[in-house]
N, C-alpha and C. Protein backbone atom coordinates (compact mmCIF):
# COMPACT_ATOMS: atom_id res chain seq x y z
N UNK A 1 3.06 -12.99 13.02
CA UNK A 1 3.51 -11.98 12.08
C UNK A 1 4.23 -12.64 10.93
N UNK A 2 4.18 -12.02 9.49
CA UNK A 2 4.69 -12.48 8.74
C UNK A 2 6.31 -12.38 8.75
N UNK A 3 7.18 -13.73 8.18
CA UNK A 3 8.19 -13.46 8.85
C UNK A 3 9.20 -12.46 7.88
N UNK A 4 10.11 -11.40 8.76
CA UNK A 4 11.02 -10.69 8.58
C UNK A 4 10.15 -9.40 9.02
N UNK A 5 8.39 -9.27 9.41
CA UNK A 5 8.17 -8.24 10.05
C UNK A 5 8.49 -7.36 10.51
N UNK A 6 8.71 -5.77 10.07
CA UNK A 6 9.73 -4.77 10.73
C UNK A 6 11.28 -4.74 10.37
N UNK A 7 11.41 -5.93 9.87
CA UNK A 7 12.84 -5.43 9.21
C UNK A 7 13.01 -5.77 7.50
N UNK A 8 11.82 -6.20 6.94
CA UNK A 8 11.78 -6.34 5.77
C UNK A 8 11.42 -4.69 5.06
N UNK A 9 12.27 -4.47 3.67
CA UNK A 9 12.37 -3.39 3.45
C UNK A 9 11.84 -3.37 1.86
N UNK A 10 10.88 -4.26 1.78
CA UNK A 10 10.04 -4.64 0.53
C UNK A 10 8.93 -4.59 1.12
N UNK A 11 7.79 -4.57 -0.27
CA UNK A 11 6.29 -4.60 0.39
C UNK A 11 5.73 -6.11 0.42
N UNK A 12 4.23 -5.64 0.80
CA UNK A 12 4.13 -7.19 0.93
C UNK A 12 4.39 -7.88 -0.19
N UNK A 13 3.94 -9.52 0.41
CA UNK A 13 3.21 -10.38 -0.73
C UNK A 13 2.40 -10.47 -1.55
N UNK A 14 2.16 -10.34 -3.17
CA UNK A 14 1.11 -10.58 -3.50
C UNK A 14 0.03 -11.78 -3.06
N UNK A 15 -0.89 -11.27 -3.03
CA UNK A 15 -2.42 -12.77 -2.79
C UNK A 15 -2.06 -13.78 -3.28
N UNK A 16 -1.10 -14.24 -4.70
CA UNK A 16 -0.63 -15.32 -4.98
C UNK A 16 0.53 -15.56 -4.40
N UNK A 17 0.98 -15.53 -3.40
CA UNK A 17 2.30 -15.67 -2.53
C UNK A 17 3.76 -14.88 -3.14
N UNK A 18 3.58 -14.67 -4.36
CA UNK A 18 4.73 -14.18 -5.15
C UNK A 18 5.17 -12.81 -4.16
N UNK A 19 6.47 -13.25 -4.21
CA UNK A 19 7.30 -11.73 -3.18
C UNK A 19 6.85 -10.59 -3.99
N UNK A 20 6.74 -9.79 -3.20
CA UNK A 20 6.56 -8.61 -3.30
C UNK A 20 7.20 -7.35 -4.22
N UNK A 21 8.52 -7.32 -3.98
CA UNK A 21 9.60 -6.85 -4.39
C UNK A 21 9.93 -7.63 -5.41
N UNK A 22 9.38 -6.69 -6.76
CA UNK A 22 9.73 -7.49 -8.34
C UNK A 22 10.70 -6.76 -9.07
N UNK A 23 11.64 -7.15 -10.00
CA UNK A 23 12.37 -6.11 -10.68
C UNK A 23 12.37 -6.46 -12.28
N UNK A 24 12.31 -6.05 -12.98
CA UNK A 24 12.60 -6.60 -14.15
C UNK A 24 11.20 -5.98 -14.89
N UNK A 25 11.66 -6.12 -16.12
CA UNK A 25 10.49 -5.68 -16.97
C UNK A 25 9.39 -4.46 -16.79
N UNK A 26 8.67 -4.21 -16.94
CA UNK A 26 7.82 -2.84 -16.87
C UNK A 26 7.77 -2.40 -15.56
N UNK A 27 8.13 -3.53 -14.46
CA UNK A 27 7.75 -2.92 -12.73
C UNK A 27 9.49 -3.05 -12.84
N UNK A 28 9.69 -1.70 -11.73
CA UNK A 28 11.01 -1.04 -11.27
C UNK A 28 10.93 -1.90 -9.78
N UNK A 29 12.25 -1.87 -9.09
CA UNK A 29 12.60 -2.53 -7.73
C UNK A 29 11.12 -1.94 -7.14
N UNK A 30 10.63 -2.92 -6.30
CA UNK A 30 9.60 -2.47 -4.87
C UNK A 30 8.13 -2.68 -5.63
N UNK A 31 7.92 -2.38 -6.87
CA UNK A 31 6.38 -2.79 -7.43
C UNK A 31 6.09 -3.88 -7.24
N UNK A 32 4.66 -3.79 -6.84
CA UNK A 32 4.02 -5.36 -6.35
C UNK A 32 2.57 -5.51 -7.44
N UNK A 33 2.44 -4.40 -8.42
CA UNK A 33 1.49 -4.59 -9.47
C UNK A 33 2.06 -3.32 -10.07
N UNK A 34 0.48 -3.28 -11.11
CA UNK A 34 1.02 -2.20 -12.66
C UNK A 34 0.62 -0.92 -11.68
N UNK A 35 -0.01 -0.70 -10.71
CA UNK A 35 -0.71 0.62 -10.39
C UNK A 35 0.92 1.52 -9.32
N UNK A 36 1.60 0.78 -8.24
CA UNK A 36 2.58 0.54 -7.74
C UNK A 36 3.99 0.94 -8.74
N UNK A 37 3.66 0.45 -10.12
CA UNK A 37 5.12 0.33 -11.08
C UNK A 37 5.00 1.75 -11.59
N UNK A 38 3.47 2.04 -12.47
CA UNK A 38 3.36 3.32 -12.90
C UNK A 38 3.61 4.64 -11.99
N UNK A 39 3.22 4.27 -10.71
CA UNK A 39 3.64 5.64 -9.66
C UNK A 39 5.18 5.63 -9.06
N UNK A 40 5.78 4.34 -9.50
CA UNK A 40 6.96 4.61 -8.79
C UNK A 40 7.40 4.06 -7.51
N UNK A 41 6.42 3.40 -7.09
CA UNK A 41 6.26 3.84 -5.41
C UNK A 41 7.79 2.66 -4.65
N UNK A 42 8.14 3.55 -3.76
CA UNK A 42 9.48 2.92 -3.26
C UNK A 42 9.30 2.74 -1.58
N UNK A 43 9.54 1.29 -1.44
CA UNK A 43 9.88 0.86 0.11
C UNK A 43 10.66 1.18 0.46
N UNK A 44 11.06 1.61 1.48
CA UNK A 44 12.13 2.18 2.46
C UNK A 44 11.37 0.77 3.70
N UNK A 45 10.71 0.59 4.01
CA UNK A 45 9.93 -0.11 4.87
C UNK A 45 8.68 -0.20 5.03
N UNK A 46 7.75 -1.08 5.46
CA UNK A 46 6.75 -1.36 5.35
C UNK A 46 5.89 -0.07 6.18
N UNK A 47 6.70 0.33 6.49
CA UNK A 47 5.52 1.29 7.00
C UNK A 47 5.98 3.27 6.54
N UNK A 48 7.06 2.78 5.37
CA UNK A 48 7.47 4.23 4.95
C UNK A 48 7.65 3.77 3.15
N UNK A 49 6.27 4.64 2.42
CA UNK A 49 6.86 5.01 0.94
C UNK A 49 7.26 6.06 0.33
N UNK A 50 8.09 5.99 -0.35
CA UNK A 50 8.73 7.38 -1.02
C UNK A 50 7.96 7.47 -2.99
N UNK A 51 7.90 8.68 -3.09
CA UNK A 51 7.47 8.26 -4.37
C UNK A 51 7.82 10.21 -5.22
N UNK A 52 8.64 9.79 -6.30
CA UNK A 52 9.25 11.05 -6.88
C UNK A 52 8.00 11.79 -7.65
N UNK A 53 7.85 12.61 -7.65
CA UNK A 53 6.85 13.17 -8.74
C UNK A 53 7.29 13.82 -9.60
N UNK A 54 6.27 13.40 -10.72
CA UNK A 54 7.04 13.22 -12.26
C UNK A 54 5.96 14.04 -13.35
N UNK A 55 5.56 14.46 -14.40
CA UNK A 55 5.07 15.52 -14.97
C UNK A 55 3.69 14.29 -15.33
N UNK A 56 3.58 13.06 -15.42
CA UNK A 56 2.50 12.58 -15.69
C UNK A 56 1.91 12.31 -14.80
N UNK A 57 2.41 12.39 -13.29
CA UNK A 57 1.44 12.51 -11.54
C UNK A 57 0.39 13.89 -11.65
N UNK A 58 0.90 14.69 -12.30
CA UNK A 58 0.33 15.79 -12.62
C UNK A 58 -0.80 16.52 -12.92
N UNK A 59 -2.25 16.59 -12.36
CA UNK A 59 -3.32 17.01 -12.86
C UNK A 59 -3.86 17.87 -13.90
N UNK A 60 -4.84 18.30 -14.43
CA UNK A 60 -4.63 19.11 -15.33
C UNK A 60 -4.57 20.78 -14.88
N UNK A 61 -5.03 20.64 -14.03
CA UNK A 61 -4.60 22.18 -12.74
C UNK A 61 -3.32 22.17 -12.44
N UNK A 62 -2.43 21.72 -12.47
CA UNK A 62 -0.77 21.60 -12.67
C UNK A 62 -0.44 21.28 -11.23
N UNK A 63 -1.20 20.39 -10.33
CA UNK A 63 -0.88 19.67 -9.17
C UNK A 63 -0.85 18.48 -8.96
N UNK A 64 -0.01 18.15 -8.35
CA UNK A 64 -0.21 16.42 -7.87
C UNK A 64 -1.64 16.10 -7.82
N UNK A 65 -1.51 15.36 -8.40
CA UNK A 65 -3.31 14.62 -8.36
C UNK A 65 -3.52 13.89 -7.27
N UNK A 66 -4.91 14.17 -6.86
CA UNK A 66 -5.22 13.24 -5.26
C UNK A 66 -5.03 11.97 -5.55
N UNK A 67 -5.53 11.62 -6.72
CA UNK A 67 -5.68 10.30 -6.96
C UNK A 67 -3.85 9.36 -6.29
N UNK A 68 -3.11 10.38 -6.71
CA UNK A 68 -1.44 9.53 -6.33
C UNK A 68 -1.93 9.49 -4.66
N UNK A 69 -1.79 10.68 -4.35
CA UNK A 69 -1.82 11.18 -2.63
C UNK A 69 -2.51 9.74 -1.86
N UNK A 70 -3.77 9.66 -2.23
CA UNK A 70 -4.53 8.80 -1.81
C UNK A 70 -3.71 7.06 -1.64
N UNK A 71 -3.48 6.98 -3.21
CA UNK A 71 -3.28 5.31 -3.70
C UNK A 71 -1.33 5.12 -2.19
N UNK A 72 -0.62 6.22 -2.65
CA UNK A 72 0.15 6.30 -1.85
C UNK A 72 -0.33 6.18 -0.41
N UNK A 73 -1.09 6.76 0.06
CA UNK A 73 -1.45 5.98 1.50
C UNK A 73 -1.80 5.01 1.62
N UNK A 74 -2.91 4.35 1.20
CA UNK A 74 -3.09 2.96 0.71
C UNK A 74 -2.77 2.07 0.74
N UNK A 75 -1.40 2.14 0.37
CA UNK A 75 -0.36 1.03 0.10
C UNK A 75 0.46 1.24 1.00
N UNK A 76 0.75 2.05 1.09
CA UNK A 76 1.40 2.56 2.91
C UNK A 76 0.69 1.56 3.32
N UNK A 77 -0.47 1.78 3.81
CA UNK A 77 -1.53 1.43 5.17
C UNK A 77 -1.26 -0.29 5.28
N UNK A 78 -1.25 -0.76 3.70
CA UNK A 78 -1.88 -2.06 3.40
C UNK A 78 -0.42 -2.83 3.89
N UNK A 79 0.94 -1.64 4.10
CA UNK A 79 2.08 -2.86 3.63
C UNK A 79 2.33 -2.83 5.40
N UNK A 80 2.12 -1.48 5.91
CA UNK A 80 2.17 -1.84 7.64
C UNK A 80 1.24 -2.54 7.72
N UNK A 81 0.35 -2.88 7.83
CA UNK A 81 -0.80 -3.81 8.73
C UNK A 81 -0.26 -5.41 7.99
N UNK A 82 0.10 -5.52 6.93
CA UNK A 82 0.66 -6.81 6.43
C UNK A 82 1.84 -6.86 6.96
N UNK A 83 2.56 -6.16 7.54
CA UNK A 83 3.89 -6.66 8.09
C UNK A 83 3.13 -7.65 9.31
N UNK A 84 1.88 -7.01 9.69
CA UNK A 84 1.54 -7.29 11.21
C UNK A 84 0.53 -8.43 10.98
N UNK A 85 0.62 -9.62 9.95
CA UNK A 85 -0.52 -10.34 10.07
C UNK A 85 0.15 -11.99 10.25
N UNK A 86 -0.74 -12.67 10.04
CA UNK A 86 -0.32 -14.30 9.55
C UNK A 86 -0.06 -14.49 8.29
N UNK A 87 0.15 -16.23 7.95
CA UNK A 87 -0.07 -16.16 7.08
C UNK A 87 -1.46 -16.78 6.85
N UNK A 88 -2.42 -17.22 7.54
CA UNK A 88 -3.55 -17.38 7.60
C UNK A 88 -4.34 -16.05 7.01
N UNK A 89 -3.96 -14.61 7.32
CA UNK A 89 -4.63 -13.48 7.58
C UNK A 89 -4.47 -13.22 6.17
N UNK A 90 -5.63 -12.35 5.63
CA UNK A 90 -6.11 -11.40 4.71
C UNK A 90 -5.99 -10.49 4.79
N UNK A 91 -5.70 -8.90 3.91
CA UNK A 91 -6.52 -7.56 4.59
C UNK A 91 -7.50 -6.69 3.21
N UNK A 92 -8.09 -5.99 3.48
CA UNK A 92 -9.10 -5.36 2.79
C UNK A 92 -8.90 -3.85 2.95
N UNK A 93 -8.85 -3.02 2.27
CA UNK A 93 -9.21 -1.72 2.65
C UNK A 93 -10.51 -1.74 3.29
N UNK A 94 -11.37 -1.07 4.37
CA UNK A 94 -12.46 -0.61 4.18
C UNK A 94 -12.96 0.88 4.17
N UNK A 95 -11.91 2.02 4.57
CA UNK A 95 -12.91 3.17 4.56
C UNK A 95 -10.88 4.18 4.90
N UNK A 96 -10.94 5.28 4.44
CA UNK A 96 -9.54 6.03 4.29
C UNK A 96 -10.10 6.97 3.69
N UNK A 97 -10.20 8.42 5.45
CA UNK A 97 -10.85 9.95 5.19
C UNK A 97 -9.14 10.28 5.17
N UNK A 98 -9.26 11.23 4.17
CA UNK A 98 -7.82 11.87 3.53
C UNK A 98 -8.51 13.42 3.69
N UNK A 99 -7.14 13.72 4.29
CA UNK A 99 -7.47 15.96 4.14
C UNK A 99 -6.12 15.94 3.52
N UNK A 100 -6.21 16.96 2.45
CA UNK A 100 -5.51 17.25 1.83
C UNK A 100 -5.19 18.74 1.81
N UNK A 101 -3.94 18.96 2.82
CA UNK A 101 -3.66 20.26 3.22
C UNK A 101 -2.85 21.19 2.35
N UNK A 102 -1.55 20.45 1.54
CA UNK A 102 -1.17 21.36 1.01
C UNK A 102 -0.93 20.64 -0.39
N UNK A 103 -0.23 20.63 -1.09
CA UNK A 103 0.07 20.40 -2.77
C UNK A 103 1.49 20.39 -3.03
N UNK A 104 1.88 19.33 -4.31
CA UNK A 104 3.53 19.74 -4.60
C UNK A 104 3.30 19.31 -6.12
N UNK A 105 4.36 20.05 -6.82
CA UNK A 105 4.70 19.68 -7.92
C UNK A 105 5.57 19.33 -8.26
N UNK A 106 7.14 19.06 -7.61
CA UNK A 106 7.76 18.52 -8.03
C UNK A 106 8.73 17.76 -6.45
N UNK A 107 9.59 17.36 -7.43
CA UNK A 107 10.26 16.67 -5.93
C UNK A 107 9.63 15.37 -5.15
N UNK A 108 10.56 15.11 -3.87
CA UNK A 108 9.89 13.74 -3.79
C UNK A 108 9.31 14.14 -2.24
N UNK A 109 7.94 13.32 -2.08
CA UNK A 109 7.33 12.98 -1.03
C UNK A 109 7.36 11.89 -0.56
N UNK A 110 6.91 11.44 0.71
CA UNK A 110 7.46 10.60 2.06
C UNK A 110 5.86 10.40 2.49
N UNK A 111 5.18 8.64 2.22
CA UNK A 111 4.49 8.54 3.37
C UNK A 111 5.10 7.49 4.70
N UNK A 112 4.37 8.38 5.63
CA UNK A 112 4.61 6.93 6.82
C UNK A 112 3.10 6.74 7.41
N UNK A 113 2.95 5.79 8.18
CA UNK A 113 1.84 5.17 8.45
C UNK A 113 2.43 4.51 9.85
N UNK A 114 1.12 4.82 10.97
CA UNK A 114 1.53 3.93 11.99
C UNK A 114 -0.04 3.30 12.04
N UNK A 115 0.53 2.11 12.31
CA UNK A 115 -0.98 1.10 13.19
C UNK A 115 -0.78 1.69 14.55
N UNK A 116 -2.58 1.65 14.47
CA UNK A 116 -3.11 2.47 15.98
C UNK A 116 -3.55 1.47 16.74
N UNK A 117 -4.14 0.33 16.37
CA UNK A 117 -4.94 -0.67 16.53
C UNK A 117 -5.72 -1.98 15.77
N UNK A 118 -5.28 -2.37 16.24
CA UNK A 118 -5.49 -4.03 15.56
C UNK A 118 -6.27 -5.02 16.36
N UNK A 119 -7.40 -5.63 16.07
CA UNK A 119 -8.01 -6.74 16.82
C UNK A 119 -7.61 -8.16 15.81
N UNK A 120 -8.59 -8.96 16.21
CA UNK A 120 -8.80 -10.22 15.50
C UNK A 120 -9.47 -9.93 13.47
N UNK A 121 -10.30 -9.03 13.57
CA UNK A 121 -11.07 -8.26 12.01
C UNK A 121 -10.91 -7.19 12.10
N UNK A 122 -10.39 -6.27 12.45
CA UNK A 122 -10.31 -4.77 12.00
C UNK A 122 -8.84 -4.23 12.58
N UNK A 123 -8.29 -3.39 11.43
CA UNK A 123 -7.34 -2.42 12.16
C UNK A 123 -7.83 -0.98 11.64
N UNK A 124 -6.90 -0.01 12.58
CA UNK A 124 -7.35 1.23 12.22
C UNK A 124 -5.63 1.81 11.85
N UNK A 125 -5.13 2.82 11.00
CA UNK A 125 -3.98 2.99 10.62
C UNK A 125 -4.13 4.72 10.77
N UNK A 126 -2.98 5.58 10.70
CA UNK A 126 -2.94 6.42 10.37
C UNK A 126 -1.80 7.16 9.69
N UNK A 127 -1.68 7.88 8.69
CA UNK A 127 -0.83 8.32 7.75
C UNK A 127 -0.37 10.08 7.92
N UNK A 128 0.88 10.05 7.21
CA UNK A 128 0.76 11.65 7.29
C UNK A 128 1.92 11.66 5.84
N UNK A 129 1.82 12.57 4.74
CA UNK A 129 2.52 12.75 3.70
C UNK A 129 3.05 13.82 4.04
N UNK A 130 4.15 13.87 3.60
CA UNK A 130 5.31 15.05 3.66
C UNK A 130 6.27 15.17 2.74
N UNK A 131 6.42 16.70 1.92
CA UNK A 131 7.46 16.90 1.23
C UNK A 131 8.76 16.43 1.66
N UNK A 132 10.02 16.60 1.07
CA UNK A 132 10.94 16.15 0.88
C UNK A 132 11.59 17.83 1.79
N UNK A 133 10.54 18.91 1.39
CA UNK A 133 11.70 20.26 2.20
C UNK A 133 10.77 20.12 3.56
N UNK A 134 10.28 19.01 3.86
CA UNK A 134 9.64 19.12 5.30
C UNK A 134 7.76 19.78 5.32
N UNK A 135 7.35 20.23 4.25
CA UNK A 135 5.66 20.42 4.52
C UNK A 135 5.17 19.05 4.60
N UNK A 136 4.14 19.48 5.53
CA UNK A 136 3.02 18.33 5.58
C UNK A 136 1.64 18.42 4.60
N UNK A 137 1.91 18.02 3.67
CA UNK A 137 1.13 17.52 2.55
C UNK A 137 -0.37 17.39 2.98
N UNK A 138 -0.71 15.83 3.11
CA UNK A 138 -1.70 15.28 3.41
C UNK A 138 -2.06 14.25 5.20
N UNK A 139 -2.86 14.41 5.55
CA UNK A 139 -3.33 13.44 6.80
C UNK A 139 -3.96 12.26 6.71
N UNK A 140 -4.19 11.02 6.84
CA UNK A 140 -5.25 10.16 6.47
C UNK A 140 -5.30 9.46 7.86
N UNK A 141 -6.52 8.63 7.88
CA UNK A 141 -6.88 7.73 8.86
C UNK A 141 -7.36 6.51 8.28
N UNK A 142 -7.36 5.23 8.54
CA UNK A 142 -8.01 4.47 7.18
C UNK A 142 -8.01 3.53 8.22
N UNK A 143 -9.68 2.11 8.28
CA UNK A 143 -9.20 1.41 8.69
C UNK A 143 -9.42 -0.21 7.73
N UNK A 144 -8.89 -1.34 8.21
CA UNK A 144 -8.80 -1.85 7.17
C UNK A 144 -9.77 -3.25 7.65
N UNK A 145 -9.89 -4.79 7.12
CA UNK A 145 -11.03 -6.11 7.22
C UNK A 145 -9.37 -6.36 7.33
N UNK A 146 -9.88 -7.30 8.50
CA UNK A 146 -8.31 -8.41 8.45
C UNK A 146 -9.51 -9.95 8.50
N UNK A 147 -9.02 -10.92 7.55
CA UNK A 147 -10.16 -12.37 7.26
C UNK A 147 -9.46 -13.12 7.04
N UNK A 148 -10.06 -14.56 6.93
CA UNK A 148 -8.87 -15.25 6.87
C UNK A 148 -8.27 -15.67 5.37
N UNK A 149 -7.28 -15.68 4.74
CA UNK A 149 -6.81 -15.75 3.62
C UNK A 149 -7.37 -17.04 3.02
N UNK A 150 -7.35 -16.68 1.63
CA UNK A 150 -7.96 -18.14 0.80
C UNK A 150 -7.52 -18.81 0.74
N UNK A 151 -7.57 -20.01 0.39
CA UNK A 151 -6.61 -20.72 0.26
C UNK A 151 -6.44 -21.39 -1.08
N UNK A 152 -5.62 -21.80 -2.00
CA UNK A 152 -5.82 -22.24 -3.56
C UNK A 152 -6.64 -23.79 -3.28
N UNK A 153 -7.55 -23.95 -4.28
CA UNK A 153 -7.97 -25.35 -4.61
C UNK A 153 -6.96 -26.32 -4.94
N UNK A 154 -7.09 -27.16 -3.84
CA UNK A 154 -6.08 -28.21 -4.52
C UNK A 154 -6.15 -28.88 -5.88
N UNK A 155 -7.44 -29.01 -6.21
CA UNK A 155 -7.86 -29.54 -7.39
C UNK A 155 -8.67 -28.22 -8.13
N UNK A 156 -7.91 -27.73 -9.41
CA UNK A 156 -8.59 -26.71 -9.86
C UNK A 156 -9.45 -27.10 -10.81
N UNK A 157 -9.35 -28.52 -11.59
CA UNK A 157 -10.03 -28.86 -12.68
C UNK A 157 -11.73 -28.94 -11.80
N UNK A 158 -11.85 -29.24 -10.38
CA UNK A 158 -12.92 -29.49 -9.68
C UNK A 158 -14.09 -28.22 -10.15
N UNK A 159 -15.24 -28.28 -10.25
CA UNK A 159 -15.82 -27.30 -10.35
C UNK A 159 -16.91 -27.14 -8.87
N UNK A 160 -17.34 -26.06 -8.56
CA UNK A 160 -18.19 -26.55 -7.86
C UNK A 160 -19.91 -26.51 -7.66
N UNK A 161 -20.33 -27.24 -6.81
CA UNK A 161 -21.94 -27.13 -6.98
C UNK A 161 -22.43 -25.91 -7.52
N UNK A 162 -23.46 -25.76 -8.20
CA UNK A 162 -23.84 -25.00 -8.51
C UNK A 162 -23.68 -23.76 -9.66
N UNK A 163 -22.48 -24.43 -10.22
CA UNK A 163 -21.92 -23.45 -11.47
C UNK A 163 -20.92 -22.80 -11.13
N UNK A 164 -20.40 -22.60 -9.88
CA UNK A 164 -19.57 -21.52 -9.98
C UNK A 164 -18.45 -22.18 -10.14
């Protein structure tokens, strides 16, 4: 497991090793890219995000857009199963069925995510979103490619066979 697993209260690592938890400049505490900074999204723990909703989350039907609902599980899913890997290990999304039961427009929502199961290449996760006055929002199930991580070229000037 990566270390501080379960008690680290940042998300993961980026793929270039850079911590997770950035502050400064256009990303707010807990963003780990621009998609993360623009929604807000806040660690409480790797396996709980909070995220306020704000009038530009907003669809043009005057609801939270799935698109947040979704990316918010996501990153849920991606930061529990990365608490739970190497540093050898990779992960991938591969497949996250979302029902989307109820709707909010303002105020803040809560995902959590538990791992159900984990082998050597696959985990399976599951999510549940919830308002802040206690509705249950959304459900997801998602499972994810665990591979083994890349590793940087020691020599980058190297090119290799074949053009690439």
């Amino acid at each position: 497991m990566r270390s501080g697993a379960g008690k680290n209260t940042s998300p993961p690592a980026t793929e270039d090793g850079r911590a997770g938890n950035v502050s400064g400049g256009a990303r707010g505490p807990g963003a780990v890219d621009g998609v993360t900074a623009f929604m807000g999204l806040r660690w409480e723990s790797p396996e709980t995000v909070r995220l306020e909703i704000r009038p530009d989350l907003i669809n043009e039907g005057g609801l939270l857009s799935g698109v947040v609902t979704y990316a918010l599980v996501d990153y849920c899913m991606g930061s529990t199963l990365w608490a739970q890997t190497s540093e050898e290990e990779s992960i991938a999304t591969v497949s996250i069925s979302i029902n989307y039961i109820q709707t909010a427009i303002e105020g803040e929502i809560v995902c959590r995510t538990v791992l159900d199961r984990r082998n050597r290449t696959t985990a399976v996760l599951r999510s549940e979103v919830h308002h802040e006055d206690g509705r249950l929002l959304v459900t997801a199930i998602g499972s994810y490619a665990i591979f083994p991580a890349r590793r940087p070229d020691p020599d980058p000037a190297r090119t290799r066979a074949g053009g690439g």
